[in-house]
Protein backbone atom coordinates (compact mmCIF):
# COMPACT_ATOMS: atom_id res chain seq x y z
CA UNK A 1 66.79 89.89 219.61
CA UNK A 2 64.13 87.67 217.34
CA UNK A 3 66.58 85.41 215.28
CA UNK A 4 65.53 85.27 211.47
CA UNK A 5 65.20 81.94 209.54
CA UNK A 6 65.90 82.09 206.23
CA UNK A 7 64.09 79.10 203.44
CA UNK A 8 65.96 78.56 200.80
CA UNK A 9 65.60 76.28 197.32
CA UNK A 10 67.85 76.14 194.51
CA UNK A 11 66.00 77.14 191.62
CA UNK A 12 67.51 75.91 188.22
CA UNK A 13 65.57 76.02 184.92
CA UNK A 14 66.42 75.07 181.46
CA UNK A 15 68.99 77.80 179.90
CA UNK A 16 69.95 79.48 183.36
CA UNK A 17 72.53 79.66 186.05
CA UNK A 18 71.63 77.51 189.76
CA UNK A 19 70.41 80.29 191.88
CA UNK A 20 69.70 80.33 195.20
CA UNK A 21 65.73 81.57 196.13
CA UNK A 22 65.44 83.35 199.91
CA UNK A 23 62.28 84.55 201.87
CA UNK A 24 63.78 88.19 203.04
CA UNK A 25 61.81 90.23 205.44
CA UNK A 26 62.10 93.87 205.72
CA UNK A 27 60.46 96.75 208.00
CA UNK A 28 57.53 98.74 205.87
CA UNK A 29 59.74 101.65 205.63
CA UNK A 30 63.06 99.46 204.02
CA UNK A 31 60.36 97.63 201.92
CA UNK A 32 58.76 100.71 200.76
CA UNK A 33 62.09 102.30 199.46
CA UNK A 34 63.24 99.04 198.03
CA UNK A 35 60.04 99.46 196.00
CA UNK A 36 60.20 103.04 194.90
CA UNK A 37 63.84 102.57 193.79
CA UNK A 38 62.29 99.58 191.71
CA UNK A 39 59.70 101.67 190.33
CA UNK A 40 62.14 104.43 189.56
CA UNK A 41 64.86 102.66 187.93
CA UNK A 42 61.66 100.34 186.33
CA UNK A 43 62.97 97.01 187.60
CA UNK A 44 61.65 94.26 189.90
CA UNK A 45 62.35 95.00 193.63
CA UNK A 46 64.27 91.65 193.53
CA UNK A 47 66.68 92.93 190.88
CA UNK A 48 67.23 96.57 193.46
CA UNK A 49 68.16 93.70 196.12
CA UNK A 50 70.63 91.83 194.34
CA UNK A 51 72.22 94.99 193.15
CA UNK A 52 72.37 96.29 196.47
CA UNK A 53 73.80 92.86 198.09
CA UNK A 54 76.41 92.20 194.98
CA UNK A 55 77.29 95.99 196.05
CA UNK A 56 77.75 95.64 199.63
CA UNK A 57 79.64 92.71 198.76
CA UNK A 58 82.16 94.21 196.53
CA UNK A 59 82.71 97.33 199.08
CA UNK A 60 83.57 95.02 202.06
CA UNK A 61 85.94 92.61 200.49
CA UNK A 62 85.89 88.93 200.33
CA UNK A 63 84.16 88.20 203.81
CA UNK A 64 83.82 85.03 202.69
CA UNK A 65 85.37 82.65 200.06
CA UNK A 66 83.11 83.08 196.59
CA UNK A 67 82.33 79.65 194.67
């Protein structure tokens, strides 16, 4: 099993909430969704990722403590 790093950098600008930026990789078939969903729904494939996680999130329960 390949273990995954993951970069990270909080990315603040002027007007906008701390958030959190991650290099994600995905198999070509996962990717290629991701982007046809984006296309569909005419928003950034980032946006279809955050939507899915905040999701996922939501349907398991607190897993973890939020801050």
């Amino acid at each position: 099993m390949r273990t995954k790093s993951v970069r990270s950098r909080k990315n603040k600008t002027p007007g906008s909430a701390t958030q959190i930026r991650a290099s994600i990789s995905f198999p070509p078939e996962t990717y290629g969704s991701l982007e046809t969903i984006a296309k569909r729904k005419k928003v950034s494939l980032a946006w279809v990722v955050r939507e899915a996680s905040d999701r996922y999130i939501a349907e398991k329960g607190p897993l973890v403590a939020r801050t």
